[in-house]
N, C-alpha and C. Protein backbone atom coordinates (compact mmCIF):
# COMPACT_ATOMS: atom_id res chain seq x y z
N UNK A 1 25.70 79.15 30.41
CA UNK A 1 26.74 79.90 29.74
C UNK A 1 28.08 79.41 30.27
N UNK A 2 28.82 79.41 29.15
CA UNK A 2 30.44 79.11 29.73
C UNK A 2 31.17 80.39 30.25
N UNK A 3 31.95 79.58 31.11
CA UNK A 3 33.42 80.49 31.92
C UNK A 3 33.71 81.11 30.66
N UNK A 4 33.97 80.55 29.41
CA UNK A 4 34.72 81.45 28.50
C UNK A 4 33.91 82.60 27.97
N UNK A 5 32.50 82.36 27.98
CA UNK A 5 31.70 83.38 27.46
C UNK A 5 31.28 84.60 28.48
N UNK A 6 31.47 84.45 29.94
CA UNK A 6 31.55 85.16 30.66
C UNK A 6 31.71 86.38 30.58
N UNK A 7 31.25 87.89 30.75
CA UNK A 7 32.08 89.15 30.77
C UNK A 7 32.61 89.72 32.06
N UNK A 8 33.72 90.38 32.21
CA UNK A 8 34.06 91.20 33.00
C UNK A 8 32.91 91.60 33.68
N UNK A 9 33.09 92.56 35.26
CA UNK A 9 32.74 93.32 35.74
C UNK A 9 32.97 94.76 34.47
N UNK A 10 33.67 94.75 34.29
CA UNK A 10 34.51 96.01 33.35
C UNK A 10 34.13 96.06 32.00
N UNK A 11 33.47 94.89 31.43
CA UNK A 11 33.15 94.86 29.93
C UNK A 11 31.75 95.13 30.14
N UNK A 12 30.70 94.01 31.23
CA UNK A 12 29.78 94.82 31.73
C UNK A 12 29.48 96.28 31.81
N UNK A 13 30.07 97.26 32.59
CA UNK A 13 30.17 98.44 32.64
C UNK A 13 30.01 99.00 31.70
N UNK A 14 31.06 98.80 30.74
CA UNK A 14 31.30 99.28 29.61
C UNK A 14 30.11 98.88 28.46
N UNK A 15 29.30 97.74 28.82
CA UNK A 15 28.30 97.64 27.29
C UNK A 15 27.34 97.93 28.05
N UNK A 16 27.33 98.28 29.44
CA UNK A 16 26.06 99.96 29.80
C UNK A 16 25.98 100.64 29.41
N UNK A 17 27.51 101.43 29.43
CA UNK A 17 27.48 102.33 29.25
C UNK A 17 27.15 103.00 27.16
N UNK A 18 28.22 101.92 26.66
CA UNK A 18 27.57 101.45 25.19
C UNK A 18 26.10 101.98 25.29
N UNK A 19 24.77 101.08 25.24
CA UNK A 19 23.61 100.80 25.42
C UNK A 19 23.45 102.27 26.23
N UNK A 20 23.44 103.07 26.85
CA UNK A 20 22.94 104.18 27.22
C UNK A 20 23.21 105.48 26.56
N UNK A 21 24.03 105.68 25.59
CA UNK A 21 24.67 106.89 24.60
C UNK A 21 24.12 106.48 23.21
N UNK A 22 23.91 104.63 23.18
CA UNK A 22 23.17 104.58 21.76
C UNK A 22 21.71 105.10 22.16
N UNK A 23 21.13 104.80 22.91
CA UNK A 23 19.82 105.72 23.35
C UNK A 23 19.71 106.74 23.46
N UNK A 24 20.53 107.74 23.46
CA UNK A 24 20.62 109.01 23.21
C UNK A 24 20.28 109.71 21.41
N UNK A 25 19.42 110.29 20.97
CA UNK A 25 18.51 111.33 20.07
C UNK A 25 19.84 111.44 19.50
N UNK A 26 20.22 110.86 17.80
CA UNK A 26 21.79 111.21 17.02
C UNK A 26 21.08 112.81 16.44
N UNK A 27 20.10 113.56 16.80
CA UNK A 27 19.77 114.56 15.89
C UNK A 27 19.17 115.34 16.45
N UNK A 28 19.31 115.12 17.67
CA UNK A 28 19.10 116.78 18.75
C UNK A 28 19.72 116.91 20.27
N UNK A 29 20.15 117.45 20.89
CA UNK A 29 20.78 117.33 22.41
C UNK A 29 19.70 116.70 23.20
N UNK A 30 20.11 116.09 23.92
CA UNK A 30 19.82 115.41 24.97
C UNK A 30 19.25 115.98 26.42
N UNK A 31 19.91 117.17 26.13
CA UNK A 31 19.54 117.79 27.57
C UNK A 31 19.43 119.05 27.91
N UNK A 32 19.43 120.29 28.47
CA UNK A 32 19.62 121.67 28.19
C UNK A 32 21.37 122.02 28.36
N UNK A 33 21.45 123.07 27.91
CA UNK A 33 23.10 123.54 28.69
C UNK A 33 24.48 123.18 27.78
N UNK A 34 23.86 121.98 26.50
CA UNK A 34 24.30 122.02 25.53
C UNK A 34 24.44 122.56 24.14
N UNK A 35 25.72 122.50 23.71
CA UNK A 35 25.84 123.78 22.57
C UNK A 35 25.43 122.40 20.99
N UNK A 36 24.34 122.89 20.84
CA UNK A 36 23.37 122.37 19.05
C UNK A 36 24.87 122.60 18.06
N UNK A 37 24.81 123.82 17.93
CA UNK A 37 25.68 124.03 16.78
C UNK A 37 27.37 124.90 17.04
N UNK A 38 28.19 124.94 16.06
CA UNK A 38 29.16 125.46 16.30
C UNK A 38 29.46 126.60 15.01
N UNK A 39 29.88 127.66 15.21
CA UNK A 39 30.34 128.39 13.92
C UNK A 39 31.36 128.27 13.12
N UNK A 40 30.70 128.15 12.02
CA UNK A 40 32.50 127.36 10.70
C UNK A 40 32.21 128.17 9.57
N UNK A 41 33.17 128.27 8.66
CA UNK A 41 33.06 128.63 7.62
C UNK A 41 32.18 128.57 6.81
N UNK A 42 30.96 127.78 6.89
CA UNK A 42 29.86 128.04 6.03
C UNK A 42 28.89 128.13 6.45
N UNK A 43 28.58 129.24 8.03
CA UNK A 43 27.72 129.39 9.15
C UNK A 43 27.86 127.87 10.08
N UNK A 44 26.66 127.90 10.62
CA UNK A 44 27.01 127.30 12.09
C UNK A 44 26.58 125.42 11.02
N UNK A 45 27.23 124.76 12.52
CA UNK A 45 26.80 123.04 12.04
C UNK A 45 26.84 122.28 13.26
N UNK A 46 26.17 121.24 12.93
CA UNK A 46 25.76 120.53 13.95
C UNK A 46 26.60 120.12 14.81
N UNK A 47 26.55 120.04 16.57
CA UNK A 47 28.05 118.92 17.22
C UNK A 47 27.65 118.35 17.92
N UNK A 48 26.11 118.10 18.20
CA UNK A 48 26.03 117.04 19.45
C UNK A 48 25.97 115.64 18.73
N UNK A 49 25.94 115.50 17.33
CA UNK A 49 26.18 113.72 16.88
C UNK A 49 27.62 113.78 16.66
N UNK A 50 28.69 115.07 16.90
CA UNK A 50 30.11 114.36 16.97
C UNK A 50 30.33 113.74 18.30
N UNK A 51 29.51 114.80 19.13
CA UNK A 51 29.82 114.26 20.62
C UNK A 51 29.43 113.02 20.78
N UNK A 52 28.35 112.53 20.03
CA UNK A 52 27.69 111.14 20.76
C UNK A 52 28.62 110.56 20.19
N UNK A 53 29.08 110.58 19.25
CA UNK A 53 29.93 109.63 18.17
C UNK A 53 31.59 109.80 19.11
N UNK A 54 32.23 110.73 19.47
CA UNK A 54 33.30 110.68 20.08
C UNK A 54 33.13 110.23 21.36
N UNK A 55 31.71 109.81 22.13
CA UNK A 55 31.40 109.27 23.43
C UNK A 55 31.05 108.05 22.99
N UNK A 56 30.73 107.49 21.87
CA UNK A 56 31.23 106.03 21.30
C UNK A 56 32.89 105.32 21.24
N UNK A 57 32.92 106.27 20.72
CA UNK A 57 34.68 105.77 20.31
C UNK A 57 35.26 105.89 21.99
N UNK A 58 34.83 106.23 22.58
CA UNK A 58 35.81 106.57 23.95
C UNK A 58 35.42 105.02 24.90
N UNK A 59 34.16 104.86 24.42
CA UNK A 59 33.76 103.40 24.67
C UNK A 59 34.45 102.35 24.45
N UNK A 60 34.77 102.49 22.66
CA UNK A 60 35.28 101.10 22.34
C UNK A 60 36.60 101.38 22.43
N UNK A 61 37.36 102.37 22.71
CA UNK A 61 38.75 102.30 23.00
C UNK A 61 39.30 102.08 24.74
N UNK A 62 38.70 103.10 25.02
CA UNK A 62 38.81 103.45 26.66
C UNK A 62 38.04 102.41 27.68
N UNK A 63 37.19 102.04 26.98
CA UNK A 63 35.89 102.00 28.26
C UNK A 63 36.17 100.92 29.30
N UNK A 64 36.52 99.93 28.48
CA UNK A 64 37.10 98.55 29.69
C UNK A 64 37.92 99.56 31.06
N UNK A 65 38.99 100.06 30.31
CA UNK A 65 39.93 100.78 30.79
C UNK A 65 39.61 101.16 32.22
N UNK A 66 38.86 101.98 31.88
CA UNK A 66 37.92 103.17 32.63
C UNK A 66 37.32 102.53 33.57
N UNK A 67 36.40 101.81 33.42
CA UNK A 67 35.75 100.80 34.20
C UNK A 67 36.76 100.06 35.40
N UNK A 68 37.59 99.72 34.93
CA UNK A 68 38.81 99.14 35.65
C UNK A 68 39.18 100.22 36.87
N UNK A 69 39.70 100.80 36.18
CA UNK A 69 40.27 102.25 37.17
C UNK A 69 39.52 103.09 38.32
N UNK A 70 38.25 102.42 37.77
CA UNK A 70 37.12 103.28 38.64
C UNK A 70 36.06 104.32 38.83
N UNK A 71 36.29 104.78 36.75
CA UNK A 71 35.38 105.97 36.68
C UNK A 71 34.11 105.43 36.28
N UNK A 72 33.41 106.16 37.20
CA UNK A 72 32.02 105.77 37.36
C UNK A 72 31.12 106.35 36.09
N UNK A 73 29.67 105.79 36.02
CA UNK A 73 29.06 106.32 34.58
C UNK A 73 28.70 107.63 34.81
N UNK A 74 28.53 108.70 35.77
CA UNK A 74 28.27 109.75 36.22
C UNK A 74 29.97 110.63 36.01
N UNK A 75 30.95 109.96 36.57
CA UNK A 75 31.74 110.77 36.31
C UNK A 75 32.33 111.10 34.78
N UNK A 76 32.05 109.99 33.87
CA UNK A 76 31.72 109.96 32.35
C UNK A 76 30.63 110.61 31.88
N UNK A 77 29.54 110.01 32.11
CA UNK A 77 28.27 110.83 31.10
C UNK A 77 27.59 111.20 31.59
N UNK A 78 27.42 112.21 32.80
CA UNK A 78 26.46 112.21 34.08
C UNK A 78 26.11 114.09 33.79
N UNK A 79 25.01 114.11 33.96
CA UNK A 79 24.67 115.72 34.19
C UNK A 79 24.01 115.90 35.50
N UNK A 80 23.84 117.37 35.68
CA UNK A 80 22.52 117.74 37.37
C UNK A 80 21.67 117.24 36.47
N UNK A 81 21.05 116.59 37.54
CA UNK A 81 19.52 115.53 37.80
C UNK A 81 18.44 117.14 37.71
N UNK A 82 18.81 117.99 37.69
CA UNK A 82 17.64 119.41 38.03
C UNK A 82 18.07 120.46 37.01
N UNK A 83 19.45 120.46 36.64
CA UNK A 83 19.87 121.79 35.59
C UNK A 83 20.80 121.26 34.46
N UNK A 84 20.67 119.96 34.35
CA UNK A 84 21.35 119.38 33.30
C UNK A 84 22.76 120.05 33.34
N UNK A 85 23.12 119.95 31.87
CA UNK A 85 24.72 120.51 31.87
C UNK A 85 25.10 122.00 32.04
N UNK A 86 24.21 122.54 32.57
CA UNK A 86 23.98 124.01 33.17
C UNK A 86 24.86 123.91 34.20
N UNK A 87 25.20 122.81 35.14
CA UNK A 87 26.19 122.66 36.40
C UNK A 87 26.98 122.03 35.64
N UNK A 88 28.29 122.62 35.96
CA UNK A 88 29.22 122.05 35.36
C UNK A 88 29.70 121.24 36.62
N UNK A 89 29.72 121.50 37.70
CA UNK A 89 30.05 120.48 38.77
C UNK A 89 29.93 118.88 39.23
N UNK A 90 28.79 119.24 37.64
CA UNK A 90 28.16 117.56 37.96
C UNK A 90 27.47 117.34 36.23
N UNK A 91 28.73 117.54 35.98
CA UNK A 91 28.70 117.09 34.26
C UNK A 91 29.86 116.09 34.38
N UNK A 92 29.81 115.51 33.55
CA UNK A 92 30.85 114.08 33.20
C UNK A 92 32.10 114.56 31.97
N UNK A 93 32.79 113.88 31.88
CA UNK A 93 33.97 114.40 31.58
C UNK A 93 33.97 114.12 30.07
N UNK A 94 33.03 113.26 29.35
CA UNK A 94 32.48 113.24 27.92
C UNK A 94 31.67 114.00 27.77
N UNK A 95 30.63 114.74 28.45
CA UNK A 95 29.76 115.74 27.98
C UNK A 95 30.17 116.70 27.58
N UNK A 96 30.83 117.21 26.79
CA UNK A 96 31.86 118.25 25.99
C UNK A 96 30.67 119.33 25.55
N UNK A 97 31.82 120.64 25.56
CA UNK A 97 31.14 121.04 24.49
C UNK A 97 31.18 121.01 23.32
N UNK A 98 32.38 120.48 22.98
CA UNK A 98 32.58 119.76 21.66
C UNK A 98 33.45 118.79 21.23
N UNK A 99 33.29 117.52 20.79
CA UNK A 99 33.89 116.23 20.59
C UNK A 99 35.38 116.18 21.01
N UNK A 100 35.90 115.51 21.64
CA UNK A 100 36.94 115.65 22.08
C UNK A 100 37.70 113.73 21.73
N UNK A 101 38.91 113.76 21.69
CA UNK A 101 39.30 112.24 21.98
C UNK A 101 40.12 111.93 22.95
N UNK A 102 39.89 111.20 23.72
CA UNK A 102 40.74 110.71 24.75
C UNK A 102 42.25 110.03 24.30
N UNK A 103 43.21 111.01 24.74
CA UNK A 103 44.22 110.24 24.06
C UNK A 103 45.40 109.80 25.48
N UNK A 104 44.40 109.65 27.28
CA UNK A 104 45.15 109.14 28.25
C UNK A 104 44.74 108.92 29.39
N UNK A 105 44.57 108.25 29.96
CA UNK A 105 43.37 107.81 30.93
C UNK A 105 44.39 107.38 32.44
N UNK A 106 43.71 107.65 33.54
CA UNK A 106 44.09 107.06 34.55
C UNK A 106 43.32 107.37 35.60
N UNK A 107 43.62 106.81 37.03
CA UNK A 107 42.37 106.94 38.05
C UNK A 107 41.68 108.27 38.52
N UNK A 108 42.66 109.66 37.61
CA UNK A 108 41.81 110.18 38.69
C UNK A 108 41.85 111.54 37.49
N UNK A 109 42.29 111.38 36.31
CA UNK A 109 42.11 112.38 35.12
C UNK A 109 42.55 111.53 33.66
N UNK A 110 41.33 111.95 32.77
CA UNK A 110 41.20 111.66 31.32
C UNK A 110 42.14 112.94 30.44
N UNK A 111 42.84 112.53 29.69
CA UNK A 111 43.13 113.44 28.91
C UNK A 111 42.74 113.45 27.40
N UNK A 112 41.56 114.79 27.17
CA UNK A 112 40.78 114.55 25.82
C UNK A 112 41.71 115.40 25.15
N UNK A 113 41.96 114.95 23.54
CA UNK A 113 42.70 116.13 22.50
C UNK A 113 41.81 116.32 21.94
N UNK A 114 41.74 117.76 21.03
CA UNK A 114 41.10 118.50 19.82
C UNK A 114 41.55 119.32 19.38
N UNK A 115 42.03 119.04 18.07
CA UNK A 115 43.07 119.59 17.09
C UNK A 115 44.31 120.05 17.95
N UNK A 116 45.07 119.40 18.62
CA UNK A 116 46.39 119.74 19.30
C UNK A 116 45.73 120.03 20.35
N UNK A 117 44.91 120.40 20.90
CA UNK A 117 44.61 121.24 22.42
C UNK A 117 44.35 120.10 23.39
N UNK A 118 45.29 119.89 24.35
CA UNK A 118 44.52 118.90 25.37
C UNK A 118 44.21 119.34 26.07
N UNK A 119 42.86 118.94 27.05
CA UNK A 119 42.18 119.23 28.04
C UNK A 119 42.11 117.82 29.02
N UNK A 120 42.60 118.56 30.30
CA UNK A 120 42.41 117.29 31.28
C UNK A 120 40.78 117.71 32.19
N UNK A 121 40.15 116.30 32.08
CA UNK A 121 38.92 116.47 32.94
C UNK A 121 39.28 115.37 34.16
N UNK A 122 38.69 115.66 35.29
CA UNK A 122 38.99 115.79 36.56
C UNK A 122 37.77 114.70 37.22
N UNK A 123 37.24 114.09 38.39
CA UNK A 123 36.63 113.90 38.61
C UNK A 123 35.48 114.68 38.98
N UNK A 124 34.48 114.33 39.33
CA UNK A 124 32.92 115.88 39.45
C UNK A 124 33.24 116.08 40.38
N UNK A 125 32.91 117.85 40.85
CA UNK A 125 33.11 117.90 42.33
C UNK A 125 31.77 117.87 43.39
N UNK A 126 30.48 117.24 42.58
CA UNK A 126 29.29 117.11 42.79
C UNK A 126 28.35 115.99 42.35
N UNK A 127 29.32 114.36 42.50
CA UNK A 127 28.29 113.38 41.90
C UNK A 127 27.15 113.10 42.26
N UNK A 128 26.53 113.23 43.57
CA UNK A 128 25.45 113.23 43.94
C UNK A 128 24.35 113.35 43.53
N UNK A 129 24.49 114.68 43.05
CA UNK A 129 23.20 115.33 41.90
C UNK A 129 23.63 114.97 40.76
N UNK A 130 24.31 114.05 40.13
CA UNK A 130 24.26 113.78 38.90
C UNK A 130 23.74 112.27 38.25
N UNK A 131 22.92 112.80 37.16
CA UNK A 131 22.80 111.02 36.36
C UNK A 131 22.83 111.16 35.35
N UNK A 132 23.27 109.94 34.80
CA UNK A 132 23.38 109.51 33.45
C UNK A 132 22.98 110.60 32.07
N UNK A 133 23.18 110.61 31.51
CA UNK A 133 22.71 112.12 30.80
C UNK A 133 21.32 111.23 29.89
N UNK A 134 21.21 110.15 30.08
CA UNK A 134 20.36 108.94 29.31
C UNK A 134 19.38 109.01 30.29
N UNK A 135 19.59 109.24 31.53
CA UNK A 135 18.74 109.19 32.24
C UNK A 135 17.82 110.37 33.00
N UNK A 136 18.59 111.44 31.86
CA UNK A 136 18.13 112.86 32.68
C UNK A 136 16.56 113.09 31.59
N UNK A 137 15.80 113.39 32.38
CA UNK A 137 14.43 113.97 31.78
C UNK A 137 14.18 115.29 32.35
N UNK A 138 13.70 116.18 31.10
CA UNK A 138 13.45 117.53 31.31
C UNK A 138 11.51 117.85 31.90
């Protein structure tokens, strides 16, 4: 392989992390502790394929980014290894409860919007017990 075809440490990362959210079920949660549906005007509807889908896009916009800066795949898509997204201490900062977009990134807080509301997520205060949400089995 050529120098030019080479990837990053950081593009690496990032087409892990890719490759581990496309493995994730587009048509049922992944794990316990997550919210299936949401209530709208014509009863409830589905949000864990917006989430996977807005934990795509955060990929192909953010993810080099991210990788760069230092956030790890746990502090992104990581749940408890024992209570899933039941601990929020050791949930990742894409595991939403509902689709969010990153509209600002830096080493040590993401800032997701939804419909005007931003929410800053923080690093876990419990990575230890956490993995990959791809990698969590019930």
């Amino acid at each position: 392989m050529s120098a030019a075809l080479a990837l990053t440490d950081a593009q690496q990362l990032a087409d892990s992390w890719r490759i581990g959210v496309c493995s994730l079920p587009d048509d049922r949660v992944p794990c316990p502790g997550m919210i299936w549906t949401a209530p709208g005007p014509r009863g409830r509807s589905g949000v864990w394929p917006a989430v996977r889908k807005a934990m795509l896009a955060f990929i192909d916009e953010w993810g080099e980014d991210a990788a760069r800066l230092g956030w790890s795949t746990e502090a992104l898509f990581g749940v408890h290894r024992l209570a899933a997204a039941y601990r929020v201490d050791s949930v990742g900062a894409l595991v939403t409860l509902y689709p969010r977009r990153c509209v600002a990134l830096c080493e040590r807080e993401i800032q997701l919007e939804r419909r005007g509301s931003i929410t800053v997520a923080t690093a876990l205060t419990n990575p230890a017990d956490s993995v990959p949400i791809w990698l969590f089995r019930t």
